[in-house]
Protein backbone atom coordinates (compact mmCIF):
# COMPACT_ATOMS: atom_id res chain seq x y z
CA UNK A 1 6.61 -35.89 67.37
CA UNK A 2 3.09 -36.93 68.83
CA UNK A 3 0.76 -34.01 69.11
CA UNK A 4 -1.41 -32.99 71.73
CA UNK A 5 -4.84 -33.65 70.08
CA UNK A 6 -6.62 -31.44 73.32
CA UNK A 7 -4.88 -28.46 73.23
CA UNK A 8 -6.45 -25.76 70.37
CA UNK A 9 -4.70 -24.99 67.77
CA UNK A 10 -3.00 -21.01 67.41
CA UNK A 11 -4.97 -20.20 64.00
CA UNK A 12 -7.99 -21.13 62.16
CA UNK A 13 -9.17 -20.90 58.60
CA UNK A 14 -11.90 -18.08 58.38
CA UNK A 15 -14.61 -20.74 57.04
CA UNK A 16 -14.38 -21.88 60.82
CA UNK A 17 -15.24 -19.07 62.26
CA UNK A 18 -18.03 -17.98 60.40
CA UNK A 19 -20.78 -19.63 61.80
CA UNK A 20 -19.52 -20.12 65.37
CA UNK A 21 -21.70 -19.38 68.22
CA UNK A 22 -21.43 -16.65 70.51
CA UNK A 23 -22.45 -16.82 73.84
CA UNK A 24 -22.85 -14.55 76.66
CA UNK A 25 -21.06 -15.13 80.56
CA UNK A 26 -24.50 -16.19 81.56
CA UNK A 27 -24.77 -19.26 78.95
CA UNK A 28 -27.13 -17.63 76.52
CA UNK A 29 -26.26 -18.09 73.14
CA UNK A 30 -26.46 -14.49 71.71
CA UNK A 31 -25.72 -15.01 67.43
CA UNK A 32 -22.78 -16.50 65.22
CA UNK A 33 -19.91 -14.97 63.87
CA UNK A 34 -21.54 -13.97 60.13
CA UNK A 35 -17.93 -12.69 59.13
CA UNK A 36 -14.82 -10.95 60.41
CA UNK A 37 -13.12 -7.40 58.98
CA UNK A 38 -9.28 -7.97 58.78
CA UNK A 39 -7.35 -4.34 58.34
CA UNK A 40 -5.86 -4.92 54.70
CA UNK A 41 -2.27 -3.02 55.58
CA UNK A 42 -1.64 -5.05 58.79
CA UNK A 43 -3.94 -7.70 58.67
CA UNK A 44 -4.73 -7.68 62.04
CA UNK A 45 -8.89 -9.00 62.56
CA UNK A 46 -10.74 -5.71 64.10
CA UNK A 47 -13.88 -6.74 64.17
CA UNK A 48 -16.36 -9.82 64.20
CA UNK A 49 -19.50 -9.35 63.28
CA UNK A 50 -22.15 -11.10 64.84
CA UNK A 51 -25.37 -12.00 63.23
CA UNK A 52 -28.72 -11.66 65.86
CA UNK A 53 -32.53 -12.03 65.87
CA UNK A 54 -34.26 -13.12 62.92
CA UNK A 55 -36.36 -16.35 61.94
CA UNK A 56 -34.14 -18.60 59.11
CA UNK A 57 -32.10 -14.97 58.14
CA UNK A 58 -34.62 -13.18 57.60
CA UNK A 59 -34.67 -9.56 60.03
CA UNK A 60 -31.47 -10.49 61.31
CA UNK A 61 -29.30 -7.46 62.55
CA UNK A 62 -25.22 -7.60 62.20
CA UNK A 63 -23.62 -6.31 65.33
CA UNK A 64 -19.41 -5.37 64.66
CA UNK A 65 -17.91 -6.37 67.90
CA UNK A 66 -14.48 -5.51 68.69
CA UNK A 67 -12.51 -8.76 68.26
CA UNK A 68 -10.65 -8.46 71.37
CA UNK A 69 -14.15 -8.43 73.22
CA UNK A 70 -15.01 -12.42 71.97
CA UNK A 71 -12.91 -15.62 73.75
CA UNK A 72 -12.75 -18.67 72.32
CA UNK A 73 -14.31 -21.37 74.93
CA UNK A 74 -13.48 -24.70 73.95
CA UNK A 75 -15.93 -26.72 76.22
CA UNK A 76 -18.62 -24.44 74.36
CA UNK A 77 -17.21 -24.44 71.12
CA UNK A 78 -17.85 -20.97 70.22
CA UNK A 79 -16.92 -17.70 71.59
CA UNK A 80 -17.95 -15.58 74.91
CA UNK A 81 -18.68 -12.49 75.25
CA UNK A 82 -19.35 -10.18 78.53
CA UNK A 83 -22.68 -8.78 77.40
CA UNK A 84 -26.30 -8.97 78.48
CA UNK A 85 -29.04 -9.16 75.92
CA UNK A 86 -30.19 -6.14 77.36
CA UNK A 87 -26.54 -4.96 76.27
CA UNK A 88 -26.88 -6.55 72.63
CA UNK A 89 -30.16 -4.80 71.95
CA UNK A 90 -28.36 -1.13 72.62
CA UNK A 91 -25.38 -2.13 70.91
CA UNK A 92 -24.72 -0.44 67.57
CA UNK A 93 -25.95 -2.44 64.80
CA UNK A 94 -26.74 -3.02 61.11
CA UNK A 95 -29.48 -4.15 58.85
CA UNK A 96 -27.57 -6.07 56.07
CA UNK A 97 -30.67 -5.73 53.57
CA UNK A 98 -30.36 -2.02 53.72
CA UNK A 99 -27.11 -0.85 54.71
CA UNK A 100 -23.43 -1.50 55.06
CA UNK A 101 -21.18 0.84 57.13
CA UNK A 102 -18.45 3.02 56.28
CA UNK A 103 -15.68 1.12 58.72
CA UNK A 104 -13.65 4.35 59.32
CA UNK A 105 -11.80 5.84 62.28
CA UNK A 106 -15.38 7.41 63.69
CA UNK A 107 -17.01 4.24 63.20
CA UNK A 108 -14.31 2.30 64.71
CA UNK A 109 -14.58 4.71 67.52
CA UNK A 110 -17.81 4.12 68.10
CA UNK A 111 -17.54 0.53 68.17
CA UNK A 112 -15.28 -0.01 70.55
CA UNK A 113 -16.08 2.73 72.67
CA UNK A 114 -19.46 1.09 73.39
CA UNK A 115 -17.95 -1.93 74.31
CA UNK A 116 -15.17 -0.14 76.57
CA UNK A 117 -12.36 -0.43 74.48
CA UNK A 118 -10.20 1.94 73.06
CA UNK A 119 -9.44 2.64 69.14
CA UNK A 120 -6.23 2.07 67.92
C-alpha cells in the first residue's frame, strides 16, 4: 500500500514536540513547546507549556496553554496560536528556577479560563 508522504501523520512521539515553535495568527513566533502535561488516569494532553523570553534559557518564563488552544500548521512547522504578545505577557505564567505549580482543578481553571476555554 503506497503512503501518502504529504499528509501528517495522527500521532507524534513527545521528543517531537518539545521544541516546536509556536507562533501567533500574525506570524510572530511567540516560544516552543518546553513540555506537555498528559492527565495520568485518561491520558488525555491538557496542557502545553510554552517556554518565552529569555537570552540562551536563561529568564525564560513557562506559560501552560490549554492544548486545545495550539494547531499544528504544517507549512510552518510548529503550532499557532490566537494570541497577541500583548496577550502572552498577561497570560499566567511560571518562573521554572523558582517555582512549579500545583496543576489542580483551580489552576486548571484558571488556565483555561484566561484563554476562553472551559475546564473539564
Amino acid at each position: 500500500m503506497e503512503s501518502d508522504t504529504k499528509a501528517p501523520e495522527r500521532l507524534i512521539a513527545s521528543d517531537r514536540v518539545e521544541g516546536t515553535a509556536v507562533y501567533n495568527k500574525e506570524d510572530e513566533r511567540l516560544g516552543s513547546i518546553e513540555r506537555f502535561m498528559v492527565d495520568k488516569a485518561s491520558g488525555q494532553v491538557e496542557y502545553a507549556v510554552m517556554g518565552f523570553g529569555g537570552l540562551f534559557g536563561l529568564a525564560t518564563r513557562h506559560y501552560p496553554l490549554p492544548w486545545n488552544a495550539l494547531t499544528y500548521d504544517t507549512n510552518r512547522g510548529g503550532y499557532i496560536v490566537n494570541l497577541s504578545r500583548d496577550q502572552l505577557a498577561e497570560a499566567p505564567s511560571y518562573d521554572p528556577e523558582a517555582e512549579t505549580p500545583t496543576y489542580d482543578r483551580s489552576y486548571g481553571e484558571r488556565i483555561y479560563g484566561y484563554y476562553g476555554f472551559t475546564y473539564l
